[in-house]
C-alpha atoms as a PDB file:
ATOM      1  CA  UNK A   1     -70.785 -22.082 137.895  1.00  0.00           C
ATOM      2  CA  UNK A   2     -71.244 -25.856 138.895  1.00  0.00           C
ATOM      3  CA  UNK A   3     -72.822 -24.391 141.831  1.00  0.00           C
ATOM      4  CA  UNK A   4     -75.230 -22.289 140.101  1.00  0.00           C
ATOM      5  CA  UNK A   5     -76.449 -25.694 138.212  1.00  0.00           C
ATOM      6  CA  UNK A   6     -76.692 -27.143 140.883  1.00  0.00           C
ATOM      7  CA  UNK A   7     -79.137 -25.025 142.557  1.00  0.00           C
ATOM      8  CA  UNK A   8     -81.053 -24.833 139.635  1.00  0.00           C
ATOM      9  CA  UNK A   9     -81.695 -28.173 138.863  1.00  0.00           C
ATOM     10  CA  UNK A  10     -82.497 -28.554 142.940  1.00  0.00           C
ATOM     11  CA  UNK A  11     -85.222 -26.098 142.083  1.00  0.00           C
ATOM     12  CA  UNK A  12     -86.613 -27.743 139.460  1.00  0.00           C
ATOM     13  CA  UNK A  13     -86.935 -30.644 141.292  1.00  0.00           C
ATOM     14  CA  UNK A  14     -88.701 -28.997 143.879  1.00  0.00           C
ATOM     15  CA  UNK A  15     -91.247 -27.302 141.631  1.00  0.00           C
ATOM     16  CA  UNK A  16     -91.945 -30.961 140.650  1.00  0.00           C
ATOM     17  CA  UNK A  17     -92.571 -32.222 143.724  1.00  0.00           C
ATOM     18  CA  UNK A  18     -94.957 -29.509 144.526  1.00  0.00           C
ATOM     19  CA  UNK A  19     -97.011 -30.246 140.806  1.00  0.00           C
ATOM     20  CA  UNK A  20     -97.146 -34.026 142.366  1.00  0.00           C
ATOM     21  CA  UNK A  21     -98.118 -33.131 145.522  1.00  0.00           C
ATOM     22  CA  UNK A  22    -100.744 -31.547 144.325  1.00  0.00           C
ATOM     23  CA  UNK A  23    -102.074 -33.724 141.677  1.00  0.00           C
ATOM     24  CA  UNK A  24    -101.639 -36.457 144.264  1.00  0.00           C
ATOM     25  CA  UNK A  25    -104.000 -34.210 146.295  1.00  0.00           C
ATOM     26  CA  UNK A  26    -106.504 -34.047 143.907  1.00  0.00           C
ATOM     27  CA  UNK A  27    -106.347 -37.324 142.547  1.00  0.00           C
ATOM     28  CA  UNK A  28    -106.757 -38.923 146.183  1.00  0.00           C
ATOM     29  CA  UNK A  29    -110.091 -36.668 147.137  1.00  0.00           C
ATOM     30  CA  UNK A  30    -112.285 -36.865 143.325  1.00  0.00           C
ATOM     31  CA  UNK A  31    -110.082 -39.231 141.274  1.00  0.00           C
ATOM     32  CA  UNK A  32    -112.552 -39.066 138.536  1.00  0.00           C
ATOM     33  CA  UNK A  33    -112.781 -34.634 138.364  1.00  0.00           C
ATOM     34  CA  UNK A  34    -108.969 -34.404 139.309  1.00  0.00           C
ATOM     35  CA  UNK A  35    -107.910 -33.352 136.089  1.00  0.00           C
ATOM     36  CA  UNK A  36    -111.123 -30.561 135.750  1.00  0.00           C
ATOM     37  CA  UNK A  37    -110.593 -29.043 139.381  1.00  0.00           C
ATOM     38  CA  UNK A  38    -106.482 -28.314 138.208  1.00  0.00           C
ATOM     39  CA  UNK A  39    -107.915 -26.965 134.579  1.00  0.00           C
ATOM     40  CA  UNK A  40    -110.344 -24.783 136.680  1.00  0.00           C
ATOM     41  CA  UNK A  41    -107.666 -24.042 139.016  1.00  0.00           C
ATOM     42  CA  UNK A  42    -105.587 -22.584 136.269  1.00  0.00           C
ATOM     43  CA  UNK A  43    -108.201 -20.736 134.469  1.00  0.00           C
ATOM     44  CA  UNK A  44    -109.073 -18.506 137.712  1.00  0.00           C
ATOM     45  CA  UNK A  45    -105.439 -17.877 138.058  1.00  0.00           C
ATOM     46  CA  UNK A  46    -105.206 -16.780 134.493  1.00  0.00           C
ATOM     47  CA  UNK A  47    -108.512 -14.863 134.553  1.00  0.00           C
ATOM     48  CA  UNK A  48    -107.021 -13.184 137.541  1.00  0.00           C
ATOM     49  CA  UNK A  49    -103.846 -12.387 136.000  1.00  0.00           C
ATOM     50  CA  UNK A  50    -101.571 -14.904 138.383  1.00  0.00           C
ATOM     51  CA  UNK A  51     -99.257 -16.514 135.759  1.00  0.00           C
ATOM     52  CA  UNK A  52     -97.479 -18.344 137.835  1.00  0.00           C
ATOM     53  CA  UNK A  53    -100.672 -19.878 138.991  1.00  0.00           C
ATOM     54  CA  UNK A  54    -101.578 -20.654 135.885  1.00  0.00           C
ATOM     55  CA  UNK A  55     -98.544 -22.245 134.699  1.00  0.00           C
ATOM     56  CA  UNK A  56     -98.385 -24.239 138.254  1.00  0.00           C
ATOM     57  CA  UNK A  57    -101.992 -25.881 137.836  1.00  0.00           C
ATOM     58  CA  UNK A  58    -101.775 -26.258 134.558  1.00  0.00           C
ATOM     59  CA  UNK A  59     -98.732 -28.824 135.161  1.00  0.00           C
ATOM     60  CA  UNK A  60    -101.004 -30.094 137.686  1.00  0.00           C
ATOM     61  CA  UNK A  61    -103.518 -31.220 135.409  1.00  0.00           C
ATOM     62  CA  UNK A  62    -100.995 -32.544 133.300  1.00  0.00           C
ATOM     63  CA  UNK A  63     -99.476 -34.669 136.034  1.00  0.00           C
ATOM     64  CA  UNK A  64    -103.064 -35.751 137.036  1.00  0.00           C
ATOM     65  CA  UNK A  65    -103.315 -37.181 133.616  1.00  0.00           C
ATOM     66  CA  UNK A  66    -100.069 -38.807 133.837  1.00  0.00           C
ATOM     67  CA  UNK A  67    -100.589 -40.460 136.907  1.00  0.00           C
ATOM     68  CA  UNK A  68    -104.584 -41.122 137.286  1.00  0.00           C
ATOM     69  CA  UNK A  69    -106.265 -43.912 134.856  1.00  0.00           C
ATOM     70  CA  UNK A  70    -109.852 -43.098 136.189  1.00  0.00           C
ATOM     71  CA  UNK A  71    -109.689 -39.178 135.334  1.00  0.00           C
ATOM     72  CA  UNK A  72    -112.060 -37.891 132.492  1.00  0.00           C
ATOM     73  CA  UNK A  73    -110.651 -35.493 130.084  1.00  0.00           C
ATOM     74  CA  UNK A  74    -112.872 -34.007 127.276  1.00  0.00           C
ATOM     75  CA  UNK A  75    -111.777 -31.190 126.273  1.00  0.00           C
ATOM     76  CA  UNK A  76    -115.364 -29.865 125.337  1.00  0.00           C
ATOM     77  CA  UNK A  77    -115.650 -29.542 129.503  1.00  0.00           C
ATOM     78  CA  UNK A  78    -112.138 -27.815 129.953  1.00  0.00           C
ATOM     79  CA  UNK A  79    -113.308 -24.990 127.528  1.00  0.00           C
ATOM     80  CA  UNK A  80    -116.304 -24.658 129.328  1.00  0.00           C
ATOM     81  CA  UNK A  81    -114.578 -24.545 132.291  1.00  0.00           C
ATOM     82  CA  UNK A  82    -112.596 -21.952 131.068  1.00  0.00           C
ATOM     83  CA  UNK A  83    -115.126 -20.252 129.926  1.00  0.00           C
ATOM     84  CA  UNK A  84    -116.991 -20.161 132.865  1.00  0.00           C
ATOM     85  CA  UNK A  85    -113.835 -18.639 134.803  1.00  0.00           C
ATOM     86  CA  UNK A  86    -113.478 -15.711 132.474  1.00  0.00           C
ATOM     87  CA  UNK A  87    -116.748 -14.750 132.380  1.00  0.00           C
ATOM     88  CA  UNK A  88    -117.213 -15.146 135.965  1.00  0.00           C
ATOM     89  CA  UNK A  89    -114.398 -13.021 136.777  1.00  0.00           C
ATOM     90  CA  UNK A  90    -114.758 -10.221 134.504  1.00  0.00           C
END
């Protein structure tokens, strides 16, 4: 049982370090739009059904707003964004 925990909580960690990475990525390359690229990351992968997509660049814009001052966040752009993705996929 210890062992199961164990593994779990290894993957967990892991799954973190990937969110960072990315948001890392981002962040270094358009500090400023970081936080809109992972929102319109994670509305194509939920307009194209990819949950787990979803869910991971979603926690990437999340960590981009943890870790980058600079980024812009109104959330009158993320709805368009998401907007945009829906319609653009349908």
């Amino acid at each position: 049982m210890i062992e199961l925990l164990r593994q779990w909580i290894e993957h967990r960690r892991a799954r973190r370090r990937c969110w960072q990475e990315d948001a890392r990525r981002l962040a270094a390359v358009d500090p400023v739009n970081a936080y809109y690229e992972a929102q319109r990351r994670a509305a194509r992968s939920r307009a194209q059904g990819n949950a787990g997509g979803y869910w991971h660049w979603a926690k990437v814009a999340s960590e981009v707003a943890r870790i980058e001052p600079r980024a812009e966040m109104d959330f009158e752009v993320v709805k368009a964004i998401a907007d945009q993705e829906t319609t653009g996929r349908r």
